[in-house]
Structure formats: C-alpha cells, structure tokens
Protein backbone atom coordinates (compact mmCIF):
# COMPACT_ATOMS: atom_id res chain seq x y z
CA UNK A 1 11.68 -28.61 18.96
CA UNK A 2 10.17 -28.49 15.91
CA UNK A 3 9.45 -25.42 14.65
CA UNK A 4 12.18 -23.68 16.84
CA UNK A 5 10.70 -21.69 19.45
CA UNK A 6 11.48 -18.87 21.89
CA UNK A 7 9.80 -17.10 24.73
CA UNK A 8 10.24 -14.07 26.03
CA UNK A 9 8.59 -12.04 28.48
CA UNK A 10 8.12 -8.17 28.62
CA UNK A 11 6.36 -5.71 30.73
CA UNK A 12 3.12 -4.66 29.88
CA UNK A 13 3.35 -1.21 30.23
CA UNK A 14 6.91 -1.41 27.79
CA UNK A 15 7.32 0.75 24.72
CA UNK A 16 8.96 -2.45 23.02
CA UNK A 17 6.13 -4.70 23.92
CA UNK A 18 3.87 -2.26 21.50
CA UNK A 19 6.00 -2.41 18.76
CA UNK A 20 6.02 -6.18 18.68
CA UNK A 21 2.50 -6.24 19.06
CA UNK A 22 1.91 -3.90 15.67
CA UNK A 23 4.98 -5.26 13.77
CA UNK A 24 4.33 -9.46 14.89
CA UNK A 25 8.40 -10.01 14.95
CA UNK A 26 11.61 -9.30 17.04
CA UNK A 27 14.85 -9.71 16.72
CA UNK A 28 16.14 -11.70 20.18
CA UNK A 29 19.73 -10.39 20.67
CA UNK A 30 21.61 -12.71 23.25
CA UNK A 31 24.17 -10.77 25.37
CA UNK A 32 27.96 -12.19 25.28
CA UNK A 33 29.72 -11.96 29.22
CA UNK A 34 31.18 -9.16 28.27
CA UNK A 35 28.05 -6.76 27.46
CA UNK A 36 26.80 -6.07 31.04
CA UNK A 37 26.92 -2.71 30.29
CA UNK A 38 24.77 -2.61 27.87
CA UNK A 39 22.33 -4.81 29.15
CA UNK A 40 21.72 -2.43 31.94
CA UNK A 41 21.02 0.26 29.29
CA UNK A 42 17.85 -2.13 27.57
CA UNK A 43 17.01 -2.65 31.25
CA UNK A 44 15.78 0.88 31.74
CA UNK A 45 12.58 2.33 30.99
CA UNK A 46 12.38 4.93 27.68
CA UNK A 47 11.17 4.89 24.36
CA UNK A 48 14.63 5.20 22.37
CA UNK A 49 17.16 2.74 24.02
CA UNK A 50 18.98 2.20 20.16
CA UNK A 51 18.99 5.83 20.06
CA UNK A 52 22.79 5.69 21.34
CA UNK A 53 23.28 2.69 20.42
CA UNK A 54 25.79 0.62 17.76
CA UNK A 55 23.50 -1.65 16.03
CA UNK A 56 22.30 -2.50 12.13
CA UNK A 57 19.24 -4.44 11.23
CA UNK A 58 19.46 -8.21 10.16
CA UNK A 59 16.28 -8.97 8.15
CA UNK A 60 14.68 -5.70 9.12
CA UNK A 61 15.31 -5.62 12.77
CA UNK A 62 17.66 -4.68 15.50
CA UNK A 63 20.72 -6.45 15.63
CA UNK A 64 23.66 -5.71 18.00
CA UNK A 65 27.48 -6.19 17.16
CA UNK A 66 29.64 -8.88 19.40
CA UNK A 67 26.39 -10.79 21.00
CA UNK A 68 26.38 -14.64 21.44
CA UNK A 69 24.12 -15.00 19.18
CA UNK A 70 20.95 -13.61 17.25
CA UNK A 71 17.58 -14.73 16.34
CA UNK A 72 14.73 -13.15 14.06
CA UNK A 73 11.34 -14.38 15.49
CA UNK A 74 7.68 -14.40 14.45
CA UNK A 75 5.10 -14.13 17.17
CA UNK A 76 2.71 -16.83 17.34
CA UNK A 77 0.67 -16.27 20.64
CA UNK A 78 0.92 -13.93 23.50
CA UNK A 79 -0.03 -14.39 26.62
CA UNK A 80 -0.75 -12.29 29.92
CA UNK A 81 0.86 -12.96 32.91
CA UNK A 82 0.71 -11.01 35.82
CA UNK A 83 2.19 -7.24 35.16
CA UNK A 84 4.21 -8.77 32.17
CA UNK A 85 3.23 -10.65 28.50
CA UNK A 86 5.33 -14.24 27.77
CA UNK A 87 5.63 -13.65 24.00
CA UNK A 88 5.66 -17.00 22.40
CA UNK A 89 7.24 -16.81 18.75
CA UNK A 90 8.48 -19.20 16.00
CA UNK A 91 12.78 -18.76 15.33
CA UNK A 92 12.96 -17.48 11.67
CA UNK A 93 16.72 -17.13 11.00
CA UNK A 94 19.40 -17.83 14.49
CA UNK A 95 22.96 -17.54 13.76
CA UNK A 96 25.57 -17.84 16.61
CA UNK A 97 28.22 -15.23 17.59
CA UNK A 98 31.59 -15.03 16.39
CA UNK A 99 34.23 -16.48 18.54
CA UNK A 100 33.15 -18.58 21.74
CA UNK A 101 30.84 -16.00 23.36
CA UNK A 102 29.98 -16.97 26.72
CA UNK A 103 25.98 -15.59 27.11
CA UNK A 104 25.14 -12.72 29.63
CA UNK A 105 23.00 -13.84 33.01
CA UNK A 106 21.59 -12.08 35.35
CA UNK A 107 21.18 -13.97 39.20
CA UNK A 108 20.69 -12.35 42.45
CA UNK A 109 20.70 -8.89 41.05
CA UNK A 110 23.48 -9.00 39.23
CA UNK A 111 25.15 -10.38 35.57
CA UNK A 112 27.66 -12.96 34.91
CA UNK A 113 27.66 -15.89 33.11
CA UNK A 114 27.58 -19.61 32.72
CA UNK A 115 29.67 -21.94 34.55
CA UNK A 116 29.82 -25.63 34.28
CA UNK A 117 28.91 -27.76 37.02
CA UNK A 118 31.52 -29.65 38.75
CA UNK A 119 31.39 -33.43 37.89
C-alpha cells in the first residue's frame, strides 16, 4: 500500500480518542501472545492507563517494551461509525519486535493468537 496505512477504531466517548484528535498522531503498539494481561488493562475505561505502566516514548509517543511490533502514525481522516471513530492514519516509522513475537488476538471473548491453517 503505498503510503502505509493503518486503521484503528476507538470509542467515541474514550479519553484516548481526544488526545489523538488534539495531538493528530499515535503510536499503534501491537501486543505479543504473551501480553494478555496487559491488554485487558488498555481495555478498561480511565483516563491514566500508562499511569502503572512500563513504557518510554519512541518519537514522542507511547511505546511498550516486548510487543510484536510498533508503529508511529499520522492521522489522515476520521470517520464516525456507529458509537465508535475508524481512525484512518498514514505509518510514519514501524519497526518489528525482537525475537519471533507471535501478535495478541482477541476471538469469542477471549485472547490468543495466530495459528496457521492446516494445508
């Protein structure tokens, strides 16, 4: 895709969902397997979800150790959708985890992670 793309999607009443709207970027952190736990924490409503958090920034913004991988994003359009906004933003900077990070899902109410299809 050219430029690189994301989309993300955030509920319009979220504290978050402000902030991008005044600041116009984001850093998209992409959960490894392992990090249910802390996905559950970002899952909850409250203003101050890094406040016990590990994280430093990378290029300004929030960046969390041991994730899959990492992009800084500009927001080019957003759009409303229902109770939520699909944020539309241009990739800035993406690096990839360390290691072979499997990424976080979340299915049927609960997280796990990719698995190859049988051929």
């Amino acid at each position: 895709m050219t430029p690189p793309m994301v989309l993300v999607s955030l509920g319009q009443r979220s504290h978050l969902l402000a902030v991008i709207r005044r600041s116009g970027r984001f850093g998209l952190n992409v959960l490894g397997a392992h990090q249910a736990d802390l996905a559950s924490v970002f899952a909850r409503s409250g203003p101050d979800k890094f406040d016990r958090i590990d994280w430093a920034p990378g290029g300004g913004l929030p960046r969390l150790p041991d994730v899959a991988a990492w992009f800084a994003a500009k927001v080019a359009d957003c759009v409303d959708a229902g109770d939520h906004t699909v944020l539309l933003a241009h990739v800035t900077a993406a690096e990839p985890g360390e290691g072979s990070l499997r990424p976080l899902t979340y299915h049927r109410r609960s997280y796990g992670t990719h698995t190859p299809l049988a051929q």
